[in-house]
Each structure stands twice: as C-alpha cells, then as structure tokens.
PDB file of N, CA and C in Angstrom:
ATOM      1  N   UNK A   1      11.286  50.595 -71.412  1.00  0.00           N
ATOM      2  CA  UNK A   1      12.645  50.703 -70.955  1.00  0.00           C
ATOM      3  C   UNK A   1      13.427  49.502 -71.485  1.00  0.00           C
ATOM      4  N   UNK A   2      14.562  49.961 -72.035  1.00  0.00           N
ATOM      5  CA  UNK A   2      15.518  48.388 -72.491  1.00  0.00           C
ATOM      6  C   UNK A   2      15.934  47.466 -71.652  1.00  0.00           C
ATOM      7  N   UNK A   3      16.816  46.740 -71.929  1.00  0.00           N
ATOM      8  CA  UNK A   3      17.498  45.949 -70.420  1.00  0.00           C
ATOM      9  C   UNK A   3      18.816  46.574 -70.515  1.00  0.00           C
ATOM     10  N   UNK A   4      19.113  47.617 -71.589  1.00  0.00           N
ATOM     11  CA  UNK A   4      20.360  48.420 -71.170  1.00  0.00           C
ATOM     12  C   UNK A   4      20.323  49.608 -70.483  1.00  0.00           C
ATOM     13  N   UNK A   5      19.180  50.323 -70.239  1.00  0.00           N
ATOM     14  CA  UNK A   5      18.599  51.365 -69.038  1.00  0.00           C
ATOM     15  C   UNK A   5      18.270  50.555 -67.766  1.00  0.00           C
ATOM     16  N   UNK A   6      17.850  49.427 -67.782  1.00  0.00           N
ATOM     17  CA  UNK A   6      17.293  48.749 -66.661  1.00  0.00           C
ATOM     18  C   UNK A   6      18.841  48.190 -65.929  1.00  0.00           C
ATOM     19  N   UNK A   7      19.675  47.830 -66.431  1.00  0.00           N
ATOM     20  CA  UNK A   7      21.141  47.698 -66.322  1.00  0.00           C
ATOM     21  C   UNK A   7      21.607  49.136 -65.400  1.00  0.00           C
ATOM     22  N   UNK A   8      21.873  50.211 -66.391  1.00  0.00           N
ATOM     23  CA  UNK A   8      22.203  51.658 -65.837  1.00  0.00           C
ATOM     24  C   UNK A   8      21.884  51.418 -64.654  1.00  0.00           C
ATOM     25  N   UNK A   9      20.501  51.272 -64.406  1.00  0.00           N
ATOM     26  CA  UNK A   9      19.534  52.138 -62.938  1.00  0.00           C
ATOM     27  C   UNK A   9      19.892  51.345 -61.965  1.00  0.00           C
ATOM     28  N   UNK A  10      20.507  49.984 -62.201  1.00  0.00           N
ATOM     29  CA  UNK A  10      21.015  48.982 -61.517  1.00  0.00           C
ATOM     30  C   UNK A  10      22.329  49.361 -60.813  1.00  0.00           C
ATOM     31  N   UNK A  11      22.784  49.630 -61.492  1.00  0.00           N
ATOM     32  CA  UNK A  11      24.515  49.924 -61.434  1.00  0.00           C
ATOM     33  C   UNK A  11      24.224  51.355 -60.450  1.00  0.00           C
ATOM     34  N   UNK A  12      23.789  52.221 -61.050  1.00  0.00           N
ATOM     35  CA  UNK A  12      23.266  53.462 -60.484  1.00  0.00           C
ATOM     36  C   UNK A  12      22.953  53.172 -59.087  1.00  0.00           C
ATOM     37  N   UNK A  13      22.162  52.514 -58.822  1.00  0.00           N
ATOM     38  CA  UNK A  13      21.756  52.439 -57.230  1.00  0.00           C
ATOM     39  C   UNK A  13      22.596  51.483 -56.483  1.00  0.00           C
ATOM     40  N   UNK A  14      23.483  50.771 -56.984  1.00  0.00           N
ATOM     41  CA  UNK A  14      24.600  50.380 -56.722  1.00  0.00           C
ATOM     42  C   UNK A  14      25.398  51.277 -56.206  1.00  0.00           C
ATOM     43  N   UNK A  15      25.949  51.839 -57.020  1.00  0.00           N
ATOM     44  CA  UNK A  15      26.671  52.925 -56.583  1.00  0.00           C
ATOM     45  C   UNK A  15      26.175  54.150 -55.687  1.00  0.00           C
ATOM     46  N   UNK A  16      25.181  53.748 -55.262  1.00  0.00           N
ATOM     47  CA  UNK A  16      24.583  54.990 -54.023  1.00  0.00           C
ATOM     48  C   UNK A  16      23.850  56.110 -54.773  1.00  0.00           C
ATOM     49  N   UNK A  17      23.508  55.934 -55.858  1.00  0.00           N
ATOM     50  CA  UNK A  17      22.607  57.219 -55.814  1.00  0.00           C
ATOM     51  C   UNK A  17      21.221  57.396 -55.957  1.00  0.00           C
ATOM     52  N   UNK A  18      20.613  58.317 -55.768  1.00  0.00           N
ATOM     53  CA  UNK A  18      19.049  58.096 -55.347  1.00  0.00           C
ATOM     54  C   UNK A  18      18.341  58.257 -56.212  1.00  0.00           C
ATOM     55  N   UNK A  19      17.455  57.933 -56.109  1.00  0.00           N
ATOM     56  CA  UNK A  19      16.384  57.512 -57.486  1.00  0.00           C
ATOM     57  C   UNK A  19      16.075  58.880 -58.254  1.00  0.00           C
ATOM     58  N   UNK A  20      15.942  59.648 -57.510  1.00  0.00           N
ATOM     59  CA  UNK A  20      15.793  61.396 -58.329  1.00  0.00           C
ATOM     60  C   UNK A  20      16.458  61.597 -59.294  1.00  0.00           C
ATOM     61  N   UNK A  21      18.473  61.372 -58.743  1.00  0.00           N
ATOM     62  CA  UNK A  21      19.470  61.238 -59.884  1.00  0.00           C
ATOM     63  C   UNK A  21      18.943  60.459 -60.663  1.00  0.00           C
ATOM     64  N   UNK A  22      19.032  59.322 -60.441  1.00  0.00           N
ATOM     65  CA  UNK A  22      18.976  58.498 -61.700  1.00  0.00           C
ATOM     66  C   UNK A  22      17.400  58.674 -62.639  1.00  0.00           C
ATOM     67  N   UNK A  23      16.785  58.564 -62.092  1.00  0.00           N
ATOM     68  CA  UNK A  23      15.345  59.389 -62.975  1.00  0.00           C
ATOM     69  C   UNK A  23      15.601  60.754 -64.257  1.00  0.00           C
ATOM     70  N   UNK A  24      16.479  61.491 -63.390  1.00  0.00           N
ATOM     71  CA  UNK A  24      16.459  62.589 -63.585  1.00  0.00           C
ATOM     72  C   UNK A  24      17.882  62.452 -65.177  1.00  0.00           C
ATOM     73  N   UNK A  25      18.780  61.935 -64.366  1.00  0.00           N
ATOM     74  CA  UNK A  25      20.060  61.223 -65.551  1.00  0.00           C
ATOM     75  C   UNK A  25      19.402  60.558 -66.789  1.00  0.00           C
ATOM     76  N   UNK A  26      18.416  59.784 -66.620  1.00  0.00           N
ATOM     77  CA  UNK A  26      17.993  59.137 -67.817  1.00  0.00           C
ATOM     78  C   UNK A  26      17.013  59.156 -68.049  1.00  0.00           C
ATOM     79  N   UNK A  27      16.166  60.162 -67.680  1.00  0.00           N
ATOM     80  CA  UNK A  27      15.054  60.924 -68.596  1.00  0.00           C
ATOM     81  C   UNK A  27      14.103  60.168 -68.277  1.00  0.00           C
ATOM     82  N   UNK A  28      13.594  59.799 -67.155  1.00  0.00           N
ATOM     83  CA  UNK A  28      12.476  58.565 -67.127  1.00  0.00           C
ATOM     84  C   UNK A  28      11.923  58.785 -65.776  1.00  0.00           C
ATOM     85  N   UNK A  29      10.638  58.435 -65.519  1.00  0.00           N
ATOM     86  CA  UNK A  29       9.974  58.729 -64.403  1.00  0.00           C
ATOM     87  C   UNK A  29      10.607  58.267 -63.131  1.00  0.00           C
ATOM     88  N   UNK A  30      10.103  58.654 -62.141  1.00  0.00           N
ATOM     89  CA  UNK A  30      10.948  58.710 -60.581  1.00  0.00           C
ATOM     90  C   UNK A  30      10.476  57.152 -60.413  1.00  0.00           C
ATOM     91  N   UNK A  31       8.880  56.873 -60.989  1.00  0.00           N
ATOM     92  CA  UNK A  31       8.550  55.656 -60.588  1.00  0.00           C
ATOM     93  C   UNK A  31       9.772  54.140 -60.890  1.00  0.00           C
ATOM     94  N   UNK A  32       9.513  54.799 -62.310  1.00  0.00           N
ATOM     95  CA  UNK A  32      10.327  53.699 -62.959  1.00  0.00           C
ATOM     96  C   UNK A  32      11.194  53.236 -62.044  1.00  0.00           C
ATOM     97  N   UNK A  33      12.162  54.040 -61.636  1.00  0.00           N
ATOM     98  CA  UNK A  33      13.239  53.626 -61.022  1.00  0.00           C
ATOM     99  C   UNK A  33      12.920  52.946 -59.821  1.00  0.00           C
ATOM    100  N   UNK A  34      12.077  53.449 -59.023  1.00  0.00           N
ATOM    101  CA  UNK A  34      11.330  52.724 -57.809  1.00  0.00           C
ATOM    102  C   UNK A  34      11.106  51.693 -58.476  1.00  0.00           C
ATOM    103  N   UNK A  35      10.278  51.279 -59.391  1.00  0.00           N
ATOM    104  CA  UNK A  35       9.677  50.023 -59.595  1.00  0.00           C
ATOM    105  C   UNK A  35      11.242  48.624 -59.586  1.00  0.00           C
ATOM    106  N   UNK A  36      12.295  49.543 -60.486  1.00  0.00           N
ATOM    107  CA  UNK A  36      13.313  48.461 -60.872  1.00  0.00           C
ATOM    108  C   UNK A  36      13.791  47.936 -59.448  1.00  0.00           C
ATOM    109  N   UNK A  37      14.051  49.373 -58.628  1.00  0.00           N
ATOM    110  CA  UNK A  37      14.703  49.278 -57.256  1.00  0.00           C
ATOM    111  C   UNK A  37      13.874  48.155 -56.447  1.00  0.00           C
ATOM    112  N   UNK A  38      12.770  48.034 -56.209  1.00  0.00           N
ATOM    113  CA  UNK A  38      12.017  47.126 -55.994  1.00  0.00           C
ATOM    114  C   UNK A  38      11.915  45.492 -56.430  1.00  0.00           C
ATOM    115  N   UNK A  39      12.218  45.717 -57.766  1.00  0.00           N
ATOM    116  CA  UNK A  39      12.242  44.134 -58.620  1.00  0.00           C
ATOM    117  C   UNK A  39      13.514  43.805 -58.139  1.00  0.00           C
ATOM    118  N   UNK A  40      14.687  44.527 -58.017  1.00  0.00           N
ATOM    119  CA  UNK A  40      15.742  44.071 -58.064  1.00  0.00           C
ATOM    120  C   UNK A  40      16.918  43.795 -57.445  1.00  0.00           C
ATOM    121  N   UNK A  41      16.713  43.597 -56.031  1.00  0.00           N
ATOM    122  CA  UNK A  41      16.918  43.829 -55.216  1.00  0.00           C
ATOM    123  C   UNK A  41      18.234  43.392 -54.853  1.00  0.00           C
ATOM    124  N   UNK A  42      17.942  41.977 -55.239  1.00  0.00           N
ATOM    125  CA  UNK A  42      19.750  41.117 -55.271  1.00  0.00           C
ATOM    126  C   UNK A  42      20.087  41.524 -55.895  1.00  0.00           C
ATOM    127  N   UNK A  43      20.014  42.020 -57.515  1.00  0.00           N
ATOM    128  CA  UNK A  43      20.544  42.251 -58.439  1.00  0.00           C
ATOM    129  C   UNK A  43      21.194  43.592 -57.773  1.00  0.00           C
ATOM    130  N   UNK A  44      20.842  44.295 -57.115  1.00  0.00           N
ATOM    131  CA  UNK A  44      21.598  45.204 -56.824  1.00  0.00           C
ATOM    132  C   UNK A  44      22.778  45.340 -55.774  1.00  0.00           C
ATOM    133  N   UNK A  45      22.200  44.483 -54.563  1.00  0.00           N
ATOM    134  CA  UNK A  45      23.091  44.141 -54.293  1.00  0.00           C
ATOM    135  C   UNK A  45      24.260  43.083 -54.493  1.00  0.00           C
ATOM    136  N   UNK A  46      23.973  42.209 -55.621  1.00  0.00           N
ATOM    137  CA  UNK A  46      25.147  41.696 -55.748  1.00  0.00           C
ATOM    138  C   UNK A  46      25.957  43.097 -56.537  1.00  0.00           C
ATOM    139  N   UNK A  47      25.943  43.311 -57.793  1.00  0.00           N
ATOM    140  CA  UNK A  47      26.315  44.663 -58.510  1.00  0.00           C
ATOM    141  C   UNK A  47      27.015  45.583 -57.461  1.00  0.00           C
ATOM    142  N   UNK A  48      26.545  46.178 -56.253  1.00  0.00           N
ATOM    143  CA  UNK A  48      27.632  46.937 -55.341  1.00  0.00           C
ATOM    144  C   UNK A  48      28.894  45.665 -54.784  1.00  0.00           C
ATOM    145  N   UNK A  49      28.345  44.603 -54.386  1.00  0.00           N
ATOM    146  CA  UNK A  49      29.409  43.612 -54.193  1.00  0.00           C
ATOM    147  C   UNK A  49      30.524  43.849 -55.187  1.00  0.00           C
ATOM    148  N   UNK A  50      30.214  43.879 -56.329  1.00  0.00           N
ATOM    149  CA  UNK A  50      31.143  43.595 -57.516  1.00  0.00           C
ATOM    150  C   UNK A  50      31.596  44.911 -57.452  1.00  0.00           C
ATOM    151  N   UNK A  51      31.123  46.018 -57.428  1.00  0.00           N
ATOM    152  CA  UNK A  51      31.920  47.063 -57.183  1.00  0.00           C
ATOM    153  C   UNK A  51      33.123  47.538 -56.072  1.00  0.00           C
ATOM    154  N   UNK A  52      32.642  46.936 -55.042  1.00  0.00           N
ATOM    155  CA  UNK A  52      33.524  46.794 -53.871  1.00  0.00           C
ATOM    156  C   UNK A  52      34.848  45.731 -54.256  1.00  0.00           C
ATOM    157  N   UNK A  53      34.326  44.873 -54.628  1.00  0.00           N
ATOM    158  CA  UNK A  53      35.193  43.712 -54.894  1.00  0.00           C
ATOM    159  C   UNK A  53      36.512  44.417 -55.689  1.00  0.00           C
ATOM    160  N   UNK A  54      36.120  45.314 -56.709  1.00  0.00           N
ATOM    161  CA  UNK A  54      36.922  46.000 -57.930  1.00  0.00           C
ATOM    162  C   UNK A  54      37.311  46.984 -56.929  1.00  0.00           C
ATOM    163  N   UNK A  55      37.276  47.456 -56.405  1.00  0.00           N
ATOM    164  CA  UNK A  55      37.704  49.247 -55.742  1.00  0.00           C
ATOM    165  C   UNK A  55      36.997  50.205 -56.284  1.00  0.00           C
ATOM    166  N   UNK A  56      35.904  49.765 -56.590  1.00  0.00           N
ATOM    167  CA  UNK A  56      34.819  51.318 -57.126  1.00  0.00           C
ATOM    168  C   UNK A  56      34.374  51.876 -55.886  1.00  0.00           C
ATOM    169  N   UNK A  57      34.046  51.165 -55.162  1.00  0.00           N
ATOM    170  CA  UNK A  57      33.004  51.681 -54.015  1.00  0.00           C
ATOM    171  C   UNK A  57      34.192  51.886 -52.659  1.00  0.00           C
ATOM    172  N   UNK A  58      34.127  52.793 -51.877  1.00  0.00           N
ATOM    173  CA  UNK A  58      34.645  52.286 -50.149  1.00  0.00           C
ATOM    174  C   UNK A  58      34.131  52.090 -49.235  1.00  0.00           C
ATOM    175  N   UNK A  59      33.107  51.785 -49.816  1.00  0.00           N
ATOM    176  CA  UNK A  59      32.328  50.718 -48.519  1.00  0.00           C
ATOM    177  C   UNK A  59      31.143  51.549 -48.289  1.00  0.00           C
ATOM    178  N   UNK A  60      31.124  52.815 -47.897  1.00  0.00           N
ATOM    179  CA  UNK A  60      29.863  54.092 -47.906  1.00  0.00           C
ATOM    180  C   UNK A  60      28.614  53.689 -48.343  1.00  0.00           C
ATOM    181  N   UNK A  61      28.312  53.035 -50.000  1.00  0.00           N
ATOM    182  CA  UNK A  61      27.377  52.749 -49.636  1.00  0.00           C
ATOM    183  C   UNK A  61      26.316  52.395 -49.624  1.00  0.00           C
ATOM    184  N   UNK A  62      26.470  51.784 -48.252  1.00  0.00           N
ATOM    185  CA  UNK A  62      25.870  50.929 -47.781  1.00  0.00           C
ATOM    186  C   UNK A  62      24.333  51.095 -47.185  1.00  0.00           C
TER     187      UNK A  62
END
C-alpha cells in the first residue's frame, strides 16, 4: 500500500465511513483498513478535527 492510499483510508475514516466502504472503494482487503485504523489513531483523529475546523464535517461523526 503507498502512503497515498494509506492517506485516502485516513481521510476516509475521518470522514465517517466504515471500513467495508473504504476496502471496498480502493480495492484492498477489509483487513488492511483495520490494520491502518488501528495504527492510526491520532492521525485520524486529528484529520476529522481538520475537517470540522474547514466545514466538511457537522459534527456527526463522531
């Protein structure tokens, strides 16, 4: 996996969606995404921060 898919899946679960989508969006095992979701935890939540911060997100979720 690159660090520009590993990015995506970041942003992706940022934005609330569940690992199936995003597995399923970028062609890559369900694990994978578990595994990143796992490593990355701040990284993700800072990333929804920054989305909120911008007006991407309304708060949901959370």
């Amino acid at each position: 996996m690159s660090n520009e898919q590993k990015f995506e899946i970041i942003k992706a679960l940022a934005y609330g969606r569940t690992a199936e989508e995003i597995a399923s969006a970028e062609d890559i095992a369900f694990q994978d995404v578990m595994d990143v979701q796992m490593q990355n935890g701040t990284a993700i939540a800072n990333e929804r921060a920054a989305l909120k911060e911008g007006g991407f997100l309304d708060g949901n979720a959370d």
